[in-house]
N, C-alpha and C. Protein backbone atom coordinates (compact mmCIF):
# COMPACT_ATOMS: atom_id res chain seq x y z
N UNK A 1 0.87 -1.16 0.00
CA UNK A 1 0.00 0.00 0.00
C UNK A 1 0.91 1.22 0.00
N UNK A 2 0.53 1.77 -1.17
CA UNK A 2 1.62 2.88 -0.95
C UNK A 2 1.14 4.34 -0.68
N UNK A 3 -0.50 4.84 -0.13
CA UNK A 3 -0.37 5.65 0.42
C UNK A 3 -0.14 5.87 1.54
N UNK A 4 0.60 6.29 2.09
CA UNK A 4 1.26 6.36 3.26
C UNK A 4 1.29 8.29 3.50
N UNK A 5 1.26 8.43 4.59
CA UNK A 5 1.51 9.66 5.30
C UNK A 5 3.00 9.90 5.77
N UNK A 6 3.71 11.41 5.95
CA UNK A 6 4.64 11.18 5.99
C UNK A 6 5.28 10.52 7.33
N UNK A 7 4.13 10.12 8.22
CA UNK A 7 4.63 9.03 9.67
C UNK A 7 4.72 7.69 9.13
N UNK A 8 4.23 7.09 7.92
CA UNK A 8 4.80 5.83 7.49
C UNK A 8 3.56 5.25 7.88
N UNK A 9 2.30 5.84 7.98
CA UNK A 9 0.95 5.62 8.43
C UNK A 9 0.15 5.58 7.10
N UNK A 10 -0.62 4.57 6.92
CA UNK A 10 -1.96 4.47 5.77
C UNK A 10 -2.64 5.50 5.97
N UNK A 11 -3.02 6.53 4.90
CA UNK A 11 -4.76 7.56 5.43
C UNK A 11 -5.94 6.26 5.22
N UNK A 12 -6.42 6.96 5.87
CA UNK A 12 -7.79 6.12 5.84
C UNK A 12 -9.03 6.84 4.30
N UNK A 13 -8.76 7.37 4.01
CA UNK A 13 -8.83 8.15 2.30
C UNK A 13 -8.68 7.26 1.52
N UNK A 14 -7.70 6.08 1.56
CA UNK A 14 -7.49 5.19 0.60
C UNK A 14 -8.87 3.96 0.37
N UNK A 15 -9.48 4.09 1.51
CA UNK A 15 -10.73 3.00 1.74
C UNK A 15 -12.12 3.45 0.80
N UNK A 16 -12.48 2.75 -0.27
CA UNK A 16 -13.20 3.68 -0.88
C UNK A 16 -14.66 2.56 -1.00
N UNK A 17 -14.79 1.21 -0.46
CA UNK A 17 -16.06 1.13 0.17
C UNK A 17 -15.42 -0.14 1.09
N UNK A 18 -16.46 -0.90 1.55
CA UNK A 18 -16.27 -2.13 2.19
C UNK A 18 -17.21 -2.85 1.97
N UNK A 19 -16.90 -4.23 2.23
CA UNK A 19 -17.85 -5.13 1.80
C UNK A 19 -17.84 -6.33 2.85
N UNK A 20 -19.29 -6.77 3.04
CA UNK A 20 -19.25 -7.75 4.35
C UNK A 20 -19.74 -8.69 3.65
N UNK A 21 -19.35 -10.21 3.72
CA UNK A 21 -19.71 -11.21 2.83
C UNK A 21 -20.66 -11.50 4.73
N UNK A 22 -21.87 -12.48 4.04
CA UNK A 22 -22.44 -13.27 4.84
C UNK A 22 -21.96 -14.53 4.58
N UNK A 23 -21.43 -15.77 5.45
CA UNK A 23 -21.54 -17.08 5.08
C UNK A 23 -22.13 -17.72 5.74
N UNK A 24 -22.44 -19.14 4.69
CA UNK A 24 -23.23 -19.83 4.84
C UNK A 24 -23.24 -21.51 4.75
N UNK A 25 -23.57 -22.60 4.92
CA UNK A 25 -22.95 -23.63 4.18
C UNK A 25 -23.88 -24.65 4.23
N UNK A 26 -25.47 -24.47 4.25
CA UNK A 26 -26.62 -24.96 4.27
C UNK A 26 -27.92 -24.33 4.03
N UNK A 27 -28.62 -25.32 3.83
CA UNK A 27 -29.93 -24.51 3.16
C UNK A 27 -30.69 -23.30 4.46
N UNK A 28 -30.79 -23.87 5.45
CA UNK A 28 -30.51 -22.99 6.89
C UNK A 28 -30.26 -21.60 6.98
N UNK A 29 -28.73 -22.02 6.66
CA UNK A 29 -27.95 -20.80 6.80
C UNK A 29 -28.14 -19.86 5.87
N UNK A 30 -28.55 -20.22 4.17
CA UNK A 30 -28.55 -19.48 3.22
C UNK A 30 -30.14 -18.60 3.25
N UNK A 31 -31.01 -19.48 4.18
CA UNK A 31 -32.30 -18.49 4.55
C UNK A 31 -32.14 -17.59 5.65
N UNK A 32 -30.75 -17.72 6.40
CA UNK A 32 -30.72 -16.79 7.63
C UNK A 32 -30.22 -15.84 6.54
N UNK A 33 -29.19 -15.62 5.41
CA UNK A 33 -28.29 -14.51 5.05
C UNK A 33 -29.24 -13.88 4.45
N UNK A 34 -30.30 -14.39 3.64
CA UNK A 34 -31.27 -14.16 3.07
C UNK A 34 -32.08 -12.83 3.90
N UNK A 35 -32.34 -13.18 5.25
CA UNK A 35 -33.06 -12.42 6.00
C UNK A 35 -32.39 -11.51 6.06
N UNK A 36 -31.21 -11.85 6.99
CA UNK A 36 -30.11 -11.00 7.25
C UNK A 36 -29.94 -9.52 6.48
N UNK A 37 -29.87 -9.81 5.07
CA UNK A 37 -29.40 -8.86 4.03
C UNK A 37 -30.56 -8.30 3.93
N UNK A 38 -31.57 -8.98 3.63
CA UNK A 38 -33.24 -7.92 3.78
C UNK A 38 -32.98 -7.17 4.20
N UNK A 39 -32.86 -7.51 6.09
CA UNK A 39 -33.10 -6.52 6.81
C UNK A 39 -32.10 -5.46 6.81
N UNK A 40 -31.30 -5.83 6.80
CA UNK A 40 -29.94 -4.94 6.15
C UNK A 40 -30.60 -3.86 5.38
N UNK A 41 -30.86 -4.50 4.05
CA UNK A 41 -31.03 -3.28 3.06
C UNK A 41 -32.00 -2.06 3.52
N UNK A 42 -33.15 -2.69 4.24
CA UNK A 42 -34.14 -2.04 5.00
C UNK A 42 -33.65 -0.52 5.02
N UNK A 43 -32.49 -1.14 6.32
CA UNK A 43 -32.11 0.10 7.15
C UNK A 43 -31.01 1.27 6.96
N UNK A 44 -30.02 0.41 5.42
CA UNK A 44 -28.88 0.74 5.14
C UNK A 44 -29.13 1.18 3.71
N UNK A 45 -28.24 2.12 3.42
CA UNK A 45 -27.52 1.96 1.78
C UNK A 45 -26.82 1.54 1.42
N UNK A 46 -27.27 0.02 1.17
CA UNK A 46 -26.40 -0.97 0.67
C UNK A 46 -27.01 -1.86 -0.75
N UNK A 47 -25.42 -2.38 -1.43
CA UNK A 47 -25.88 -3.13 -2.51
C UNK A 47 -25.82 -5.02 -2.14
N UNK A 48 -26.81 -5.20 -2.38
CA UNK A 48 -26.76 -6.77 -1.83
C UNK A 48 -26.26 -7.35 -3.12
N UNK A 49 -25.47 -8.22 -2.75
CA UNK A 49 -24.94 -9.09 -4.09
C UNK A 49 -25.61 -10.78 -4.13
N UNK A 50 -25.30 -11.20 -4.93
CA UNK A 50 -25.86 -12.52 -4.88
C UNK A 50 -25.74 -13.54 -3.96
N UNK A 51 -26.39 -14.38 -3.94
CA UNK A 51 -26.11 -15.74 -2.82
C UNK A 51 -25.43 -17.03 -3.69
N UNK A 52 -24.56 -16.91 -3.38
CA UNK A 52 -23.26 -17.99 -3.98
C UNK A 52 -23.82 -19.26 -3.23
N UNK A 53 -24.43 -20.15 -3.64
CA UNK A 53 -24.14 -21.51 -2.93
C UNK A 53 -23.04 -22.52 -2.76
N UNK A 54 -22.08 -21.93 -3.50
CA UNK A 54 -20.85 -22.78 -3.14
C UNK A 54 -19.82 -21.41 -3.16
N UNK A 55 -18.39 -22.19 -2.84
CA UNK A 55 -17.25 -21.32 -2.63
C UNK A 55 -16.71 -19.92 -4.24
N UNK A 56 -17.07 -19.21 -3.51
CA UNK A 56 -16.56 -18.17 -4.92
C UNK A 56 -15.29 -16.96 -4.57
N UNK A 57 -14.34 -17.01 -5.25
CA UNK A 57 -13.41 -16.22 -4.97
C UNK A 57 -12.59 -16.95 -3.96
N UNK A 58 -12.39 -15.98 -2.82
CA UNK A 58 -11.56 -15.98 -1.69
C UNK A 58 -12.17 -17.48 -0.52
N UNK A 59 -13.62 -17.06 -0.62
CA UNK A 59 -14.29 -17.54 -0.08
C UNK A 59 -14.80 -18.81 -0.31
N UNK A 60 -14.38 -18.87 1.37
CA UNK A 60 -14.06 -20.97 1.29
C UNK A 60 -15.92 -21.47 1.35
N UNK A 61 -16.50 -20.95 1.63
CA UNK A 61 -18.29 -21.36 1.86
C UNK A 61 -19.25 -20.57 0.49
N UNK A 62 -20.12 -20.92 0.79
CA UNK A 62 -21.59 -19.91 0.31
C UNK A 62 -21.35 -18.84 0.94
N UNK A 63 -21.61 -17.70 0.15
CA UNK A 63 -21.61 -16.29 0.75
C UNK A 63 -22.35 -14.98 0.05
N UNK A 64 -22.85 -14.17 0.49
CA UNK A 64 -23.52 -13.41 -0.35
C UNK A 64 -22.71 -11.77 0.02
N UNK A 65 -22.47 -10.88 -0.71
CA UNK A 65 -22.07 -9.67 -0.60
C UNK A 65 -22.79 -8.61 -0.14
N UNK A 66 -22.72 -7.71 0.77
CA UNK A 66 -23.09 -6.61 1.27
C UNK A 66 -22.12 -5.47 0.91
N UNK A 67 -22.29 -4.60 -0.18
CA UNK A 67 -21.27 -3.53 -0.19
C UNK A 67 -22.08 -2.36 0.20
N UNK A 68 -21.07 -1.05 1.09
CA UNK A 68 -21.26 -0.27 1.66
C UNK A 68 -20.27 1.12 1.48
N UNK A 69 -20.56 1.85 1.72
CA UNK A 69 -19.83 3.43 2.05
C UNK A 69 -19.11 3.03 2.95
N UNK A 70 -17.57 3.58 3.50
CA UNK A 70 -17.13 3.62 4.52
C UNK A 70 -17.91 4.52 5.57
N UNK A 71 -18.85 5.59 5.08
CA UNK A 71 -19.38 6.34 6.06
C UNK A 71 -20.36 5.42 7.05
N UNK A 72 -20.75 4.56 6.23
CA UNK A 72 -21.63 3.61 7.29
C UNK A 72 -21.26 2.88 8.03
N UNK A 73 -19.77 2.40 8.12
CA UNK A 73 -18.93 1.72 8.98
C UNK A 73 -19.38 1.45 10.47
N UNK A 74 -19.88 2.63 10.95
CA UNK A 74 -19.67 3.06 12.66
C UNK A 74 -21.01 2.49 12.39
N UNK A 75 -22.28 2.60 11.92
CA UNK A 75 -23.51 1.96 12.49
C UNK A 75 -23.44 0.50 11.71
N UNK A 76 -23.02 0.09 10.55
CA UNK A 76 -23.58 -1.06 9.66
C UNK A 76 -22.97 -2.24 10.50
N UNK A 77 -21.30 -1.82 10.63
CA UNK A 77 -20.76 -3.47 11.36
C UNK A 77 -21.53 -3.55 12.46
N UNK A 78 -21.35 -2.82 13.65
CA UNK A 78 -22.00 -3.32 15.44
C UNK A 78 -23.82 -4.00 14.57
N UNK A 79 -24.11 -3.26 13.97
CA UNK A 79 -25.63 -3.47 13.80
C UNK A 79 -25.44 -5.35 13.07
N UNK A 80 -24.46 -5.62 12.33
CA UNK A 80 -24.47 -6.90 11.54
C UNK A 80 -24.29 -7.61 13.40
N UNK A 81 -23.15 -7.26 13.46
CA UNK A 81 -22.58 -7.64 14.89
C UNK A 81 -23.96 -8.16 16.11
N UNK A 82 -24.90 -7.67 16.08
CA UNK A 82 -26.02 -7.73 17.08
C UNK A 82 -26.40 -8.60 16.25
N UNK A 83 -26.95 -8.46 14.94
CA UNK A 83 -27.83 -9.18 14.59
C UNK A 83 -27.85 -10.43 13.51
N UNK A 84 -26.16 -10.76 13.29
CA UNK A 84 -26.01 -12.31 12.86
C UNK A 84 -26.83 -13.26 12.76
N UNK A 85 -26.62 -13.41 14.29
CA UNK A 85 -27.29 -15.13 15.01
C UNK A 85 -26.26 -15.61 14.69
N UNK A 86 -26.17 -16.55 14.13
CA UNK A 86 -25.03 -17.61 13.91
C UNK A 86 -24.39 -17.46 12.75
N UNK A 87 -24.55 -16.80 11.84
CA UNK A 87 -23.64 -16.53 10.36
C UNK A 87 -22.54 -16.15 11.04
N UNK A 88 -21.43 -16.19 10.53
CA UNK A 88 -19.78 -15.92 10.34
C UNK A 88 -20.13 -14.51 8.97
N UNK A 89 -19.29 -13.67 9.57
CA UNK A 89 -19.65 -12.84 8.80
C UNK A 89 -18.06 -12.04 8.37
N UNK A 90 -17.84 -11.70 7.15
CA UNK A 90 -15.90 -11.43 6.67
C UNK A 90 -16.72 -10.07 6.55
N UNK A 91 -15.76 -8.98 7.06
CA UNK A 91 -16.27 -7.50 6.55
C UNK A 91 -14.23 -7.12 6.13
N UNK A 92 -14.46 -6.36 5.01
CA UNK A 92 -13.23 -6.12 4.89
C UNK A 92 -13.27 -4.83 4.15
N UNK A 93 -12.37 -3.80 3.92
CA UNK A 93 -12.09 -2.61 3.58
C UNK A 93 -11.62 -3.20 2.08
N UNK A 94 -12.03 -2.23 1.09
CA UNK A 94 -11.98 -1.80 -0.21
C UNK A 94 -11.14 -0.80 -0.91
N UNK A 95 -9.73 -1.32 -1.14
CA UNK A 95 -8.39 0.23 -1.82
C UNK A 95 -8.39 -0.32 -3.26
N UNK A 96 -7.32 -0.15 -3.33
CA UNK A 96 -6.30 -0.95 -4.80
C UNK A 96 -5.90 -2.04 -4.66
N UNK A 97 -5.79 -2.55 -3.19
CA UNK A 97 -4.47 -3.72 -3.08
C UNK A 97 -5.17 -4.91 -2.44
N UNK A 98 -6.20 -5.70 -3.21
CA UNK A 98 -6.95 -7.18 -3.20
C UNK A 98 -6.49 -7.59 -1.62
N UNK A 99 -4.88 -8.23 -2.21
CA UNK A 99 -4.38 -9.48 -0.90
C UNK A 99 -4.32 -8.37 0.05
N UNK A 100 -4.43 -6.94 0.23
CA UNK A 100 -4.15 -6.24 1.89
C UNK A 100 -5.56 -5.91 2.53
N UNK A 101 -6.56 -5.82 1.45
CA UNK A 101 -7.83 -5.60 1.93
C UNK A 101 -8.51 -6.65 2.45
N UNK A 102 -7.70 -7.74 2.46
CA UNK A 102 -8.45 -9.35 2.54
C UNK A 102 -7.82 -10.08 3.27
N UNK A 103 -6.80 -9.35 4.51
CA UNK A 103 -5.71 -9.87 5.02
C UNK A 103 -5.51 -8.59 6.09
N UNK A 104 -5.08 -7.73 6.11
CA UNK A 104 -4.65 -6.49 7.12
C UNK A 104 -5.86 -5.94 7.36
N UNK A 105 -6.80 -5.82 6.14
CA UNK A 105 -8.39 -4.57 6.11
C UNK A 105 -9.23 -5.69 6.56
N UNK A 106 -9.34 -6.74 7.56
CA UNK A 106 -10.44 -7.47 7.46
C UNK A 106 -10.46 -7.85 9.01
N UNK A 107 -12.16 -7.57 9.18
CA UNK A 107 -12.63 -8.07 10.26
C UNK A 107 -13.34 -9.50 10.48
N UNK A 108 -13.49 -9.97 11.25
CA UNK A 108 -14.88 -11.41 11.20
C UNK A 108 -15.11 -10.95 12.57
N UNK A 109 -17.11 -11.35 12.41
CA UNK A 109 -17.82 -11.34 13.53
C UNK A 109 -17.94 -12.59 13.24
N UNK A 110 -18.09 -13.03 14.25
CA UNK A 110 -18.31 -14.74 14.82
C UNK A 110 -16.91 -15.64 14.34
N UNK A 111 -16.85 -16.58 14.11
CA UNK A 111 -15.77 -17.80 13.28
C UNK A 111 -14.94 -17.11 12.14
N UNK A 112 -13.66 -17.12 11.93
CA UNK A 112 -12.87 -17.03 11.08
C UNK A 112 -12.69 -18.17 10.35
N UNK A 113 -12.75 -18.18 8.43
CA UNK A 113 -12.31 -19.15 8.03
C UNK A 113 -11.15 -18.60 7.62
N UNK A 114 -10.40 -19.86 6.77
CA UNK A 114 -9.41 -19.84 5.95
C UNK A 114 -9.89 -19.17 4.45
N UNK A 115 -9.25 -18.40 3.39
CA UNK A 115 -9.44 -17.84 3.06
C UNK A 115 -8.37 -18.16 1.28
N UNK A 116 -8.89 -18.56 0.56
CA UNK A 116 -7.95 -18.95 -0.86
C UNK A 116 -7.40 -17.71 -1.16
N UNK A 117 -6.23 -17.41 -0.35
CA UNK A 117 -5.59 -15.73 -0.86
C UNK A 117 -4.67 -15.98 -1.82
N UNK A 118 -4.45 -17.31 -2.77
CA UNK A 118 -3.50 -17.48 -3.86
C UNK A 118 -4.56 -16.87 -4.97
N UNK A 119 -5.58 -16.49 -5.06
CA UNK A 119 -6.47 -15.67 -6.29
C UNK A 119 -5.63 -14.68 -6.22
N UNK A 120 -5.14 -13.86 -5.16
CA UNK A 120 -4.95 -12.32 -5.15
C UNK A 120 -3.16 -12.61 -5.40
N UNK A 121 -2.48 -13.33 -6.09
CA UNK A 121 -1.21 -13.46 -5.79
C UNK A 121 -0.01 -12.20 -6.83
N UNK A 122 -1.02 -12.30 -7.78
CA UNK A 122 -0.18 -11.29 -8.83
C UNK A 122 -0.55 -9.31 -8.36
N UNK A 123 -1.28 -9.64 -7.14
CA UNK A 123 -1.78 -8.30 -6.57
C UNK A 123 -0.28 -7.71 -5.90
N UNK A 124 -0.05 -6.73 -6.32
CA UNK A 124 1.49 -5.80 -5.94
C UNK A 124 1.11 -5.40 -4.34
């Protein structure tokens, strides 16, 4: 990441949305993300992305996309955070640089998986 400040510090300027995958890995689970993201959209300005039933990208499960503004940060995560239930949920920050946003920029509420970060390998 090469914006840096002159303390050798990232701005936070470089974050230009985020995105919280829901996972899932049963028919169950794929009606909780289902809800989940409803209610989500309800309350948020957010773009819901599809419901992957198997592993896509990075992502080792079923997962569906939630992208967001960084401005919504401070209410959208605690609010996913309360209201999971049992989904595992990846929220990660959005720059230029794939493998740092998916690795340094990333949170999980509930369970951490493992994560196929050889997609992002030709990422500088």
């Amino acid at each position: 990441m090469s914006d840096q400040t002159a303390d050798g510090l990232i701005d936070t300027s470089v974050i230009r949305y985020y995105h919280a995958h829901l996972y899932y890995s049963d028919a169950d689970g794929l009606a909780k993300a289902r809800r989940l993201a409803s209610a989500c959209a309800m309350r948020f300005d957010i773009q819901v992305g599809r419901f992957h039933e198997r592993p896509v990208g990075p992502h080792p499960v079923g997962s569906c996309q939630l992208s967001f503004a960084p401005e919504q940060f401070g209410e959208l995560v605690p609010w996913l955070a309360l209201n999971r239930g049992d989904l595992d949920v990846f929220v990660h920050l959005g720059s230029d640089d794939d493998l740092f946003d998916h690795t340094q920029g990333a949170i999980w509420l509930g369970r951490s998986h493992d994560l196929a970060l050889e997609i992002f390998s030709d990422n500088g």
